[in-house]
N, C-alpha and C. Protein backbone atom coordinates (compact mmCIF):
# COMPACT_ATOMS: atom_id res chain seq x y z
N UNK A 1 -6.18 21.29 -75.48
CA UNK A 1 -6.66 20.10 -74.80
C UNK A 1 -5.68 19.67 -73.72
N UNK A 2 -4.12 19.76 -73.84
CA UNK A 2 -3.45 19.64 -73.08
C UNK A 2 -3.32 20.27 -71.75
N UNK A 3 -3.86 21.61 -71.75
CA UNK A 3 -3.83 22.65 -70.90
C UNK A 3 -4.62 22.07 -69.85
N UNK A 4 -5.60 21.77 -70.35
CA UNK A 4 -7.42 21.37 -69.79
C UNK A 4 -6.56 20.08 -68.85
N UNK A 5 -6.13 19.26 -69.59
CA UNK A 5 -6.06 18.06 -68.50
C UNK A 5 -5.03 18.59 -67.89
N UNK A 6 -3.77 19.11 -67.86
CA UNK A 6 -3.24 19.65 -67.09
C UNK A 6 -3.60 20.41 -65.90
N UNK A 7 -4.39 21.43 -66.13
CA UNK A 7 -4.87 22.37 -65.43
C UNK A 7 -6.06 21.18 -64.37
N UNK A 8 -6.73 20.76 -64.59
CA UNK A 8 -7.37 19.47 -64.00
C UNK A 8 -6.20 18.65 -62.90
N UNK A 9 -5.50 18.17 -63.35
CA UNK A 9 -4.53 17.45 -62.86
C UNK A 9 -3.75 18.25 -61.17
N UNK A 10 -3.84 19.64 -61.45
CA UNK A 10 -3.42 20.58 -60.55
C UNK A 10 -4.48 21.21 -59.74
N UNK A 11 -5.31 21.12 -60.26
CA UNK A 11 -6.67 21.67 -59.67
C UNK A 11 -7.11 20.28 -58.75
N UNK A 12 -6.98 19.08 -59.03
CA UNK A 12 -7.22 17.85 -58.35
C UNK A 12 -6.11 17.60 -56.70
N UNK A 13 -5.08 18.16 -57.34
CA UNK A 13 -3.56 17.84 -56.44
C UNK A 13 -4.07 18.66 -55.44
N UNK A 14 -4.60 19.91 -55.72
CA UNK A 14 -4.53 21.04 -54.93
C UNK A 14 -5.68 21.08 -53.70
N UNK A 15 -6.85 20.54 -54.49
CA UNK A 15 -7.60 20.26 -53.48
C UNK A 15 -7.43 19.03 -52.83
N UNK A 16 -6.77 18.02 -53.10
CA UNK A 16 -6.07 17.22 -51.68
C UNK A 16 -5.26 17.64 -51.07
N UNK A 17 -4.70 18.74 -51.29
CA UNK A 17 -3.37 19.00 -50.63
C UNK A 17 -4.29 20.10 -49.62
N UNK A 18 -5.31 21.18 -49.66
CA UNK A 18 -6.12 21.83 -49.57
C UNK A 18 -7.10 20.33 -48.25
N UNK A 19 -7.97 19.71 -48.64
CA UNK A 19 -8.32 18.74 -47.14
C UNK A 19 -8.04 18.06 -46.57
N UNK A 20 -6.83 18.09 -46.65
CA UNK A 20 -6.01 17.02 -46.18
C UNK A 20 -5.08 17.98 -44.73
N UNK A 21 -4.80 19.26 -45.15
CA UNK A 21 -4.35 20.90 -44.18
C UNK A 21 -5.40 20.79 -43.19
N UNK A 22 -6.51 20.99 -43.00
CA UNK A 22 -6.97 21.46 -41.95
C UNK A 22 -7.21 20.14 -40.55
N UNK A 23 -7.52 18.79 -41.31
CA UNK A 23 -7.44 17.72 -40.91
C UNK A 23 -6.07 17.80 -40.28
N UNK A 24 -5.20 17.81 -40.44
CA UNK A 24 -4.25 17.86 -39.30
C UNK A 24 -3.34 18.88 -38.50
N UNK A 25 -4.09 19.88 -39.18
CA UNK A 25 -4.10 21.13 -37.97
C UNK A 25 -4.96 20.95 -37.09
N UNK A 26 -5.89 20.41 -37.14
CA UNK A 26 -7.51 20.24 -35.92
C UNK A 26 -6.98 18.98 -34.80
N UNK A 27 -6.05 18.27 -35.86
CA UNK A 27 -5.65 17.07 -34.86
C UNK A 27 -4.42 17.62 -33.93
N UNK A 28 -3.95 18.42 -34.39
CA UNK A 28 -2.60 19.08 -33.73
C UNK A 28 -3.45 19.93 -32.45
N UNK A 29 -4.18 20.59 -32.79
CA UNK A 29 -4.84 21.35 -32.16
C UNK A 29 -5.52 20.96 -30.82
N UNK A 30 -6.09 19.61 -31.32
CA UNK A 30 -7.07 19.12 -30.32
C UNK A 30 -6.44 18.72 -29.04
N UNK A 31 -5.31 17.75 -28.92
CA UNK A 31 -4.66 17.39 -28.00
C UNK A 31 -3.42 18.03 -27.57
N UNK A 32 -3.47 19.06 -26.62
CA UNK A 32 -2.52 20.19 -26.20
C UNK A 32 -1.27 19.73 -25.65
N UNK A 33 -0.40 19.97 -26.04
CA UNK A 33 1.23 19.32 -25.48
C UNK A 33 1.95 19.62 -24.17
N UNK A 34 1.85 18.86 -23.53
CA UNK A 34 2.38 19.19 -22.30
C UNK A 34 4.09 18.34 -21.78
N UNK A 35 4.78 18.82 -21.50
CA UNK A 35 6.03 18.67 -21.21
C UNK A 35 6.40 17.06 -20.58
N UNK A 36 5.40 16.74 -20.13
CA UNK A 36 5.18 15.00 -19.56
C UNK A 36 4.42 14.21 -20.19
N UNK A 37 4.52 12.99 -20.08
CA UNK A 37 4.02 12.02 -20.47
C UNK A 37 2.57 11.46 -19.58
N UNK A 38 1.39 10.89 -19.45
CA UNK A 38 0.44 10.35 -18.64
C UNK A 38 -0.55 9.13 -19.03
N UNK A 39 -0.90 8.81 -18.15
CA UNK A 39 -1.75 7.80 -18.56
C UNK A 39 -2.56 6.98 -17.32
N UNK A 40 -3.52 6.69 -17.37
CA UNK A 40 -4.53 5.84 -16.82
C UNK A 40 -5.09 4.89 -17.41
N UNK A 41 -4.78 3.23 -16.48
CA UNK A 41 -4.64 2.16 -17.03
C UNK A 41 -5.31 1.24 -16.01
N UNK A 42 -6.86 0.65 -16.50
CA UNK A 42 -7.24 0.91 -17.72
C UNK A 42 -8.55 2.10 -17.70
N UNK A 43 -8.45 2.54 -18.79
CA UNK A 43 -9.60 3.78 -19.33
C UNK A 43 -10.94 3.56 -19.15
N UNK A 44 -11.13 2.02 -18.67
CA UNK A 44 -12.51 1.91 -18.30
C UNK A 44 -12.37 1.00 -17.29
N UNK A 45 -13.33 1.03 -16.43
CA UNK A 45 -13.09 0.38 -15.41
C UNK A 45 -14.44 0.17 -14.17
N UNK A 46 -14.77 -0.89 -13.73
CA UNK A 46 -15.98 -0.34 -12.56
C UNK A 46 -15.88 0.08 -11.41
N UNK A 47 -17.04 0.27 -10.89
CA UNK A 47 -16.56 0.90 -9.56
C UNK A 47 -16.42 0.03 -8.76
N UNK A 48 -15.31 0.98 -7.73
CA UNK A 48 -14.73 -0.08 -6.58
C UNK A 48 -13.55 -0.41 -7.39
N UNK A 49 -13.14 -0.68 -8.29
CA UNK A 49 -11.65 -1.36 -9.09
C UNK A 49 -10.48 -0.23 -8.70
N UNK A 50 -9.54 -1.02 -9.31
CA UNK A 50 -8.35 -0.02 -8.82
C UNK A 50 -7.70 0.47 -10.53
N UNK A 51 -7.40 1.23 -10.57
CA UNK A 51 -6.41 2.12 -11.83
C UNK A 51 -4.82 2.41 -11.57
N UNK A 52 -4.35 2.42 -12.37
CA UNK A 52 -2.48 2.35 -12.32
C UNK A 52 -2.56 3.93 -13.09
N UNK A 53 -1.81 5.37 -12.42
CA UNK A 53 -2.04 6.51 -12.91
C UNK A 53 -0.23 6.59 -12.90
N UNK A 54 0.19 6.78 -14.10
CA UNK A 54 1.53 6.63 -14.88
C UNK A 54 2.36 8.26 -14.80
N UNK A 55 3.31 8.57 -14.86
CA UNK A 55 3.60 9.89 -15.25
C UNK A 55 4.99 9.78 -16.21
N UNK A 56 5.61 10.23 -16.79
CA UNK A 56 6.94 9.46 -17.29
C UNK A 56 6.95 11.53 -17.69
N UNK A 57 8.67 11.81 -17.67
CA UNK A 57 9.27 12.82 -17.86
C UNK A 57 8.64 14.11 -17.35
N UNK A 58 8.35 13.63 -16.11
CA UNK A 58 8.56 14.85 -15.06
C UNK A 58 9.41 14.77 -13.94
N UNK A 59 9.98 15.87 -13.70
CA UNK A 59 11.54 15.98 -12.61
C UNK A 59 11.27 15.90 -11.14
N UNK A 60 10.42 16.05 -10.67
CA UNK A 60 9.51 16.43 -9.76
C UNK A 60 8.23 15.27 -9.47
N UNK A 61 7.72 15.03 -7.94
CA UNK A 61 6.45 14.34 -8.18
C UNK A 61 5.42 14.76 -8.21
N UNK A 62 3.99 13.81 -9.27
CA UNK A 62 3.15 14.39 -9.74
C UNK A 62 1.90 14.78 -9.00
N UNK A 63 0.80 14.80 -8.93
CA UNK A 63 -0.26 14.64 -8.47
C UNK A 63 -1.76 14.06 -9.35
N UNK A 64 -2.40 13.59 -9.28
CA UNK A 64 -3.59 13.26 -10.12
C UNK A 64 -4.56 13.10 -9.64
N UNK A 65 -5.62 14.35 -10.37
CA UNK A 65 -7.33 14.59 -8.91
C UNK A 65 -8.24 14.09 -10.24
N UNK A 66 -9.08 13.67 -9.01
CA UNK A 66 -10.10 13.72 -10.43
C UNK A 66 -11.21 13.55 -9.03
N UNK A 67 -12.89 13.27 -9.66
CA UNK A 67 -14.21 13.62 -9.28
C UNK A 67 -13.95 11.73 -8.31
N UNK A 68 -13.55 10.84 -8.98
CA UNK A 68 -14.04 9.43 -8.67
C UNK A 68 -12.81 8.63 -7.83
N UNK A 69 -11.82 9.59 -7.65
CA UNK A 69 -10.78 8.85 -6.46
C UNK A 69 -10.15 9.64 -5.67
N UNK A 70 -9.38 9.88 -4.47
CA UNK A 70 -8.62 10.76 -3.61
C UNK A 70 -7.52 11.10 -4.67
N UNK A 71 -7.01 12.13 -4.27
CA UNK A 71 -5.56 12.82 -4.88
C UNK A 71 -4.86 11.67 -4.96
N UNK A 72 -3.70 11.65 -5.63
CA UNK A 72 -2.60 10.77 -5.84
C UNK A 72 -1.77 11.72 -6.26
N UNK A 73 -0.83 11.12 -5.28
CA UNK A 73 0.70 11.38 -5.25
C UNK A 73 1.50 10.50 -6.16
N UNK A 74 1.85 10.69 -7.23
CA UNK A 74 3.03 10.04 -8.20
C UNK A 74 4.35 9.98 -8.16
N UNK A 75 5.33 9.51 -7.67
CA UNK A 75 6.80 9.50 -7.64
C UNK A 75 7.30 9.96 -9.45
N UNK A 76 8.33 10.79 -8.96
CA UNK A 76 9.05 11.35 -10.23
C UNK A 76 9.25 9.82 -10.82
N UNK A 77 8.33 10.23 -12.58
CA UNK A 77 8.98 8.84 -13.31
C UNK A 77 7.97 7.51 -12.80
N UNK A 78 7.51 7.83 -12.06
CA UNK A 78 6.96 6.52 -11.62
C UNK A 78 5.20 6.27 -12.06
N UNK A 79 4.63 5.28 -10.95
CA UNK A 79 3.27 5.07 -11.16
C UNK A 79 2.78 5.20 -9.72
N UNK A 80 1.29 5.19 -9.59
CA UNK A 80 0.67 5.08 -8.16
C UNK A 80 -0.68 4.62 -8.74
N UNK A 81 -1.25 3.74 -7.64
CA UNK A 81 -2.25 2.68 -7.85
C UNK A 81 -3.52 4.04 -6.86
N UNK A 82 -4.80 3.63 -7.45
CA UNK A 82 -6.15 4.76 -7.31
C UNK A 82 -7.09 3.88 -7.17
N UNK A 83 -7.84 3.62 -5.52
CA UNK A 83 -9.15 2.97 -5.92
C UNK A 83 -10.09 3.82 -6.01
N UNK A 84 -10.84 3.23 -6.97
CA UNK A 84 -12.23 4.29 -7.51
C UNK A 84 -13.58 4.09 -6.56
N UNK A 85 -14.09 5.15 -6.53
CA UNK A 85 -15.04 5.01 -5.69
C UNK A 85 -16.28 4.00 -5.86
N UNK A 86 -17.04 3.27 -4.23
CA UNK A 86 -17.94 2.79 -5.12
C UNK A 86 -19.32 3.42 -5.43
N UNK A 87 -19.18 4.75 -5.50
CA UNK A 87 -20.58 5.06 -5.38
C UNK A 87 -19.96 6.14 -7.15
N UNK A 88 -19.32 5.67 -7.48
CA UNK A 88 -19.20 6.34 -8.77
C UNK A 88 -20.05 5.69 -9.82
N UNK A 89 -21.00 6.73 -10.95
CA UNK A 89 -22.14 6.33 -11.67
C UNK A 89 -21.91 5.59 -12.21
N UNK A 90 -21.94 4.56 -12.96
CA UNK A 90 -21.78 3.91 -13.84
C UNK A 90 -22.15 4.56 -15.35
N UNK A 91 -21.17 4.21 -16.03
CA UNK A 91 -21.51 4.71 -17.54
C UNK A 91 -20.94 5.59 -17.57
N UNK A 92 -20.87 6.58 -16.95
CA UNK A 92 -19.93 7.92 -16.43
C UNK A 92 -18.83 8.46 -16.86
N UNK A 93 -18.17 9.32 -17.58
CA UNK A 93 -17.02 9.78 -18.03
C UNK A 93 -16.57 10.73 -16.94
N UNK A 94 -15.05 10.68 -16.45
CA UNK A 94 -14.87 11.44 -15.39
C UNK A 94 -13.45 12.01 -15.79
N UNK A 95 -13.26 13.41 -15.63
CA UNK A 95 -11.64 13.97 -16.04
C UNK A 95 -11.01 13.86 -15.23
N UNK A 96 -9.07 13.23 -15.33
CA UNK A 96 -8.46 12.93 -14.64
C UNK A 96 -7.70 14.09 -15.03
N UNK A 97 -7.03 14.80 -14.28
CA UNK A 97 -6.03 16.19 -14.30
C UNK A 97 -4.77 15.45 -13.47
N UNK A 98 -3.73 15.44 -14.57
CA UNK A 98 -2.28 15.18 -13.67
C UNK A 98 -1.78 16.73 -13.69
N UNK A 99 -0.89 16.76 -12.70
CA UNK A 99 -0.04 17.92 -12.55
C UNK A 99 1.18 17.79 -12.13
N UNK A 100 2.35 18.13 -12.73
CA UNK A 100 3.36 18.09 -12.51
C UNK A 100 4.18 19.45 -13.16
N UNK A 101 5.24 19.70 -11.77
CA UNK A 101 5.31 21.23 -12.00
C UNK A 101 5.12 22.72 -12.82
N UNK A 102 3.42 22.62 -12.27
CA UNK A 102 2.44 23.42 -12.54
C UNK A 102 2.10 23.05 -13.87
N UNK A 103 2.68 22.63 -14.46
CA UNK A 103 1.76 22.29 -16.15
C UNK A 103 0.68 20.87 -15.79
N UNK A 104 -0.15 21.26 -16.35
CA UNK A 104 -1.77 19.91 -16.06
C UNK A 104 -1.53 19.42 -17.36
N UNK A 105 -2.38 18.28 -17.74
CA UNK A 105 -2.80 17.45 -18.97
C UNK A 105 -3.63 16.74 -17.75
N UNK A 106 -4.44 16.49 -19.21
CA UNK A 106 -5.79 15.68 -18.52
C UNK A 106 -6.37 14.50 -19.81
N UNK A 107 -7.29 13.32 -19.15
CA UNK A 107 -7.82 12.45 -19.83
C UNK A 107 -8.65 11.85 -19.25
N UNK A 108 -9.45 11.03 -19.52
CA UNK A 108 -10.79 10.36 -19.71
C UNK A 108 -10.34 9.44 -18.84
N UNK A 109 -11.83 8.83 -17.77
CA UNK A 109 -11.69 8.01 -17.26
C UNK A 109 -12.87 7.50 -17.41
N UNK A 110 -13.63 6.00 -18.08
CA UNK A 110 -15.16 6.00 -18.16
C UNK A 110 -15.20 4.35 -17.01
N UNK A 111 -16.58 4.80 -16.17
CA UNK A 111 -16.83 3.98 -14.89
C UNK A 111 -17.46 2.71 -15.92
N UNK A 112 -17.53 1.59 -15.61
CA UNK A 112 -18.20 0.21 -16.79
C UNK A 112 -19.22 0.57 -16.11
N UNK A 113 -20.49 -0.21 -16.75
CA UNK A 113 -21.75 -0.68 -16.37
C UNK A 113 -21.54 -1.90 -15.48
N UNK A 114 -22.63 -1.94 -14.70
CA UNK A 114 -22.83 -2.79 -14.09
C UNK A 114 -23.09 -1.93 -12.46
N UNK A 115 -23.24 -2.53 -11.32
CA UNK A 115 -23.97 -2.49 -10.08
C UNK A 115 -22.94 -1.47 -9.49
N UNK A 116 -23.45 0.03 -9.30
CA UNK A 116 -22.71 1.12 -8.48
C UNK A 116 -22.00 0.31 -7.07
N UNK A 117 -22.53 -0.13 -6.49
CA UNK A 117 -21.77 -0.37 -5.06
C UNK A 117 -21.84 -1.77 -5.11
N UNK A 118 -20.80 -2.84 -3.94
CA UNK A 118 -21.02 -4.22 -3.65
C UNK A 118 -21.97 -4.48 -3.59
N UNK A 119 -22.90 -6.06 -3.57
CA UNK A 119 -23.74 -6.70 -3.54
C UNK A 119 -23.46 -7.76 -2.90
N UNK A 120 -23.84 -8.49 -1.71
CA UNK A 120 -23.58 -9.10 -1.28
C UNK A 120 -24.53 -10.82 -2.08
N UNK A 121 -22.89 -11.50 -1.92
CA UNK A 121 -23.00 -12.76 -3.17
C UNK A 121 -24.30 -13.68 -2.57
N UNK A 122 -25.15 -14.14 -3.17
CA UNK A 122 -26.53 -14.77 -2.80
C UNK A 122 -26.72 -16.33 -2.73
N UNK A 123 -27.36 -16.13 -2.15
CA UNK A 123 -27.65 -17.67 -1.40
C UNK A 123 -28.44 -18.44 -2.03
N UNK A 124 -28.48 -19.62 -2.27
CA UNK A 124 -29.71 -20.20 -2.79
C UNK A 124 -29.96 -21.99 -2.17
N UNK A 125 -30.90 -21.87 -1.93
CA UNK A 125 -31.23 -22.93 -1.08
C UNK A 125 -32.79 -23.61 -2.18
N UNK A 126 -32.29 -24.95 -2.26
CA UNK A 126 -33.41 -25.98 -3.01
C UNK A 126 -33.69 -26.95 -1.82
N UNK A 127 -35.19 -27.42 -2.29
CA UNK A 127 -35.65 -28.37 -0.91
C UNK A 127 -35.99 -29.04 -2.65
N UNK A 128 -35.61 -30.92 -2.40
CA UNK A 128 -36.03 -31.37 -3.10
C UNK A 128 -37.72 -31.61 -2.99
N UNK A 129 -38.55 -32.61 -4.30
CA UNK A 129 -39.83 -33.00 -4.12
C UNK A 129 -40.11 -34.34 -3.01
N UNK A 130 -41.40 -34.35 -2.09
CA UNK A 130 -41.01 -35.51 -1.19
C UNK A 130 -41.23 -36.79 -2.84
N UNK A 131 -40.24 -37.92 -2.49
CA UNK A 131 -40.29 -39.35 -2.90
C UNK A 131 -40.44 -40.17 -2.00
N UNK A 132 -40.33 -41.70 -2.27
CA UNK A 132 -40.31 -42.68 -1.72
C UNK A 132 -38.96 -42.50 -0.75
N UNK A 133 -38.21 -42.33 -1.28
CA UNK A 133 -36.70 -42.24 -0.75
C UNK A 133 -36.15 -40.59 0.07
N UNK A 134 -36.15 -40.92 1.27
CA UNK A 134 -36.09 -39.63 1.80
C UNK A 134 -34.41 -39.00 1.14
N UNK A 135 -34.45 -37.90 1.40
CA UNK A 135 -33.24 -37.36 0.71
C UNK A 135 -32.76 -35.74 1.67
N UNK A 136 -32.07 -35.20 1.95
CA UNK A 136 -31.64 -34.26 2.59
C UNK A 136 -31.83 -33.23 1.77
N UNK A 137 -32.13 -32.22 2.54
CA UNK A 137 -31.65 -30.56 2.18
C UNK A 137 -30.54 -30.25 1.53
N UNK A 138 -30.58 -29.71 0.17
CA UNK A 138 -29.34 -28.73 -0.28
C UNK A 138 -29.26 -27.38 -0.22
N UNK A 139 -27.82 -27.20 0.18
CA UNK A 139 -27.76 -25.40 0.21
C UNK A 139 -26.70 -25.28 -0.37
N UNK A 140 -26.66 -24.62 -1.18
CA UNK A 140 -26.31 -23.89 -2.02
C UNK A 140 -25.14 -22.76 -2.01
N UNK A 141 -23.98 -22.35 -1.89
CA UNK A 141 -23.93 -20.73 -1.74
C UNK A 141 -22.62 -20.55 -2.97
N UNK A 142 -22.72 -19.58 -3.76
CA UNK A 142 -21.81 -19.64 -5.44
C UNK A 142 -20.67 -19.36 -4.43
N UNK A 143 -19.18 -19.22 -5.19
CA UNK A 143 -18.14 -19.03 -4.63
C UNK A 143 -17.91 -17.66 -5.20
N UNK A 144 -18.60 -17.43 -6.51
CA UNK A 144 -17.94 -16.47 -6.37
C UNK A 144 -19.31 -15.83 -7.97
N UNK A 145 -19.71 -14.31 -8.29
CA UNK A 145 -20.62 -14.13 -8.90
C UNK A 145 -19.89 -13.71 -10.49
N UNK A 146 -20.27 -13.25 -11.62
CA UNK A 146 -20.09 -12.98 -12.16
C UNK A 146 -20.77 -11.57 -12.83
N UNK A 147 -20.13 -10.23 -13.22
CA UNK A 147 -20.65 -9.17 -13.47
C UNK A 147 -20.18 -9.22 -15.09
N UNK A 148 -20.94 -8.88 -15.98
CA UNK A 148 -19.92 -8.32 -17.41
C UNK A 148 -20.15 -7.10 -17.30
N UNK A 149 -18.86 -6.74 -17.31
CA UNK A 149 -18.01 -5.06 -17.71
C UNK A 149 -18.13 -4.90 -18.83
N UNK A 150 -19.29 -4.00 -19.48
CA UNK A 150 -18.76 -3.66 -20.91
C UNK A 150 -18.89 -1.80 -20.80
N UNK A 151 -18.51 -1.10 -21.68
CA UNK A 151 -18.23 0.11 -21.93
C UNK A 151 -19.53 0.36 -22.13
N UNK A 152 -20.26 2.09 -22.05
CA UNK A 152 -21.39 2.73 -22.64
C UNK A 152 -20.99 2.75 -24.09
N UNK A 153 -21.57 2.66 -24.82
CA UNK A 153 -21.17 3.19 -26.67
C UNK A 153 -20.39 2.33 -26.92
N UNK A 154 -19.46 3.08 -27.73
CA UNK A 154 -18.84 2.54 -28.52
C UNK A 154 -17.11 2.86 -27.92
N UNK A 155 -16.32 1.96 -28.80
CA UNK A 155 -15.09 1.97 -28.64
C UNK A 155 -14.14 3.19 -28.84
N UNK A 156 -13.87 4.17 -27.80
CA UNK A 156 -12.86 4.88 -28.18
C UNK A 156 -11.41 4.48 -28.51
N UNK A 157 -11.69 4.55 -30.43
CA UNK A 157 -10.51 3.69 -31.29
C UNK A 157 -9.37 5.09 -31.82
N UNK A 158 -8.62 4.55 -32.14
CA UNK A 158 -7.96 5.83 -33.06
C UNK A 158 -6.62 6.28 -32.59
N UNK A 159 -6.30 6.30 -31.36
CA UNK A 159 -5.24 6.96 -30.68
C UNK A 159 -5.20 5.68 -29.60
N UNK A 160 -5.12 4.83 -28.99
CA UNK A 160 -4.53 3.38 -28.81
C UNK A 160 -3.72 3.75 -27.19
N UNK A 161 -3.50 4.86 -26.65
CA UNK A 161 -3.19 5.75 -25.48
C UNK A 161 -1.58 5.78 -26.02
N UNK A 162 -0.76 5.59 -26.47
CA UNK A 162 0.66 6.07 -27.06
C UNK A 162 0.50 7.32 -27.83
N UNK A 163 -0.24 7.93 -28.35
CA UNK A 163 -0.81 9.18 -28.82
C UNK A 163 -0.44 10.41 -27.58
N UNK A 164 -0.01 11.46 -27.73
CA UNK A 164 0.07 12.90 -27.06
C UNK A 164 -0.24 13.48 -28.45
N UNK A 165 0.57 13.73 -29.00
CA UNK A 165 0.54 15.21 -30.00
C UNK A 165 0.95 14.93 -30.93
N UNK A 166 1.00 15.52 -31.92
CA UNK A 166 1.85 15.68 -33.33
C UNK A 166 3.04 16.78 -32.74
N UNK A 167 3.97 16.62 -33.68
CA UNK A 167 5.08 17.67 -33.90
C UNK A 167 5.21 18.45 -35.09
N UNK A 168 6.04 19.18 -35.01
CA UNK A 168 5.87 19.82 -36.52
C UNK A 168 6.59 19.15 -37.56
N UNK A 169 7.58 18.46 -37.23
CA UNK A 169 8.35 17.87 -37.74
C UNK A 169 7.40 16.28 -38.90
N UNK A 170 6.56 15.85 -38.07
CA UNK A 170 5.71 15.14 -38.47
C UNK A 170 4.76 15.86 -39.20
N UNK A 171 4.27 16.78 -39.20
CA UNK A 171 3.22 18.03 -39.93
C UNK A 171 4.48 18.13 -41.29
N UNK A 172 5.23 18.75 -40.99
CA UNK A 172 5.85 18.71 -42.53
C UNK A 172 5.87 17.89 -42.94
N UNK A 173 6.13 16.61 -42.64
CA UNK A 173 6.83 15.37 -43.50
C UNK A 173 5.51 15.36 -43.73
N UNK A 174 4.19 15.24 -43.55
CA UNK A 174 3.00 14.63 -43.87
C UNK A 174 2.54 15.71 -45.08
N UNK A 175 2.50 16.90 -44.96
CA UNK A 175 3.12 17.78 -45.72
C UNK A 175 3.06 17.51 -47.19
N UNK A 176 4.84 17.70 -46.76
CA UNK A 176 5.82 16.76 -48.17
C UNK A 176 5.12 15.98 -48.72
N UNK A 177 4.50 14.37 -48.07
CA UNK A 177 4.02 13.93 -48.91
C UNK A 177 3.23 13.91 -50.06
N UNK A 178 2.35 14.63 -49.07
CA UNK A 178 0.87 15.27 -49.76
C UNK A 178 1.37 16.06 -51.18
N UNK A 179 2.30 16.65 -50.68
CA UNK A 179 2.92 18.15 -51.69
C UNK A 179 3.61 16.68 -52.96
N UNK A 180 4.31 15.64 -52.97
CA UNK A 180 5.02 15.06 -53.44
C UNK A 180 4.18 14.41 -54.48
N UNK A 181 2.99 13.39 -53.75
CA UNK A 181 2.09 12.44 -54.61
C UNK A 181 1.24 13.58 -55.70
N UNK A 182 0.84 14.77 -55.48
CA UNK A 182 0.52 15.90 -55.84
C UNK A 182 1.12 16.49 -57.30
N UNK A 183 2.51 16.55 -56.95
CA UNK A 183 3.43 16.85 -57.89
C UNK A 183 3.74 15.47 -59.21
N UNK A 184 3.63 14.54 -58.72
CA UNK A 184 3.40 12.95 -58.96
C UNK A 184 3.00 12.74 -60.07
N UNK A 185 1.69 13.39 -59.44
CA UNK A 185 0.06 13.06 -60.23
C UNK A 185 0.37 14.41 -61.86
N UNK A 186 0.67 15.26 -61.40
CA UNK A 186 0.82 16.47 -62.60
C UNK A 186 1.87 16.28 -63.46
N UNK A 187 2.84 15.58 -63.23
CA UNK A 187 3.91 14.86 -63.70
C UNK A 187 3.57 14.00 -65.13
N UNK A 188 2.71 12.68 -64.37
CA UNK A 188 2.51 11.71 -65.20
C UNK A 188 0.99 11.94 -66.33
N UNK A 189 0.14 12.91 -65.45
CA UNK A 189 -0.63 13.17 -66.88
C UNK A 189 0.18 14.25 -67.98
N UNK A 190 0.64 15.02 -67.60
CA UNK A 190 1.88 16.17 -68.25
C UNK A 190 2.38 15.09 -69.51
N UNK A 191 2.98 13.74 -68.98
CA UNK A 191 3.84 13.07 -70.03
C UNK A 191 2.83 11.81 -70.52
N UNK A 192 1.76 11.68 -70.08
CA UNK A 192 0.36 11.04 -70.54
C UNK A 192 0.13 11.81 -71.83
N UNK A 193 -0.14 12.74 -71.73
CA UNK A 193 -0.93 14.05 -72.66
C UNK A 193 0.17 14.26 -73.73
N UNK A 194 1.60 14.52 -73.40
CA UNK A 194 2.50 15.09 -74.61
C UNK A 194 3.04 13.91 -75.95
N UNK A 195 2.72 12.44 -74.97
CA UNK A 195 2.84 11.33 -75.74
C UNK A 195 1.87 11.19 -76.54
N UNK A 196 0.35 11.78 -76.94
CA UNK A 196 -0.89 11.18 -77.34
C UNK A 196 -0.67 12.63 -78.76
């Protein structure tokens, strides 16, 4: 009987230790490591707005192309400001490719909803009803309109843009743990079972 819950106890460890492996090999995997740091700020944005395109630990200055703004030139270490086009789609996901000596990384740039190009702000003119009391013409003109910017879908959550990669160093320790709570668990039914 002891064997049984034992053998259970290891057979349980093993398959967490077992899906818990490929889950962060796929995450290691997915986002490819490149020697610099990048970023585009902010990740959503409408058209016509401007973006702040970041580079941090490259020796050299960068460049950053993408479909929805002219090239940019990045100062080593530095930032450079990108206006986006206004005839860029709305809703739209567009890849930004930095490059800095010859190694690329790339990321997401999504256009907001709302009106592809300017609109010129509108007029509005009321004629009151005639009364007894004559009264003048009002005109009207807003100072200024209001658009809401919201994203297509949903919130890309999870990685917060401080995210590049895992290391291995972090892969082991996560590892270890796994391997530790594992060992833990076989431990305390082991001295569960020999006490009964």
């Amino acid at each position: 009987m002891r064997a049984i819950r034992a053998a259970s106890a290891a057979l349980l460890g093993a398959v967490a230790l077992a899906l818990t492996t490929p889950a962060t090999a796929t995450a290691a995997a997915a986002a490819p490591v490149t020697p610099f740091g990048f970023a585009v700020t902010p990740s959503v944005i409408a058209a016509g707005g401007q973006v702040t395109l970041t580079v941090t630990g490259c020796s050299s200055t960068a460049t950053a192309r993408s479909g929805v703004f002219d090239d940019t030139v990045i100062p080593s270490g530095g930032s450079a400001r990108a206006s986006i086009f206004w005839d860029a789609k709305p809703g739209a996901m567009y890849e930004v490719t930095f490059t800095c000596n010859g190694e690329k990384g790339t990321t997401d740039l999504t256009i907001a909803g709302g009106t592809p190009s300017p609109t010129p702000t509108p007029t509005r003119t009321s004629t009151p009803t005639p009364t007894p009391t004559s009264s003048p013409t009002a005109t009207r003109t807003p100072t200024s309109s209001s658009t809401a910017i919201a994203p297509p879908g949903g919130v890309k959550g999870g990685l917060g843009g401080s995210f590049i990669a895992m290391n291995g160093t972090e892969l082991a320790i996560g590892g270890g743990l796994v391997a530790a709570a594992a060992l833990g668990t076989v431990l305390v039914v082991r001295r569960r079972s020999a006490s009964r």
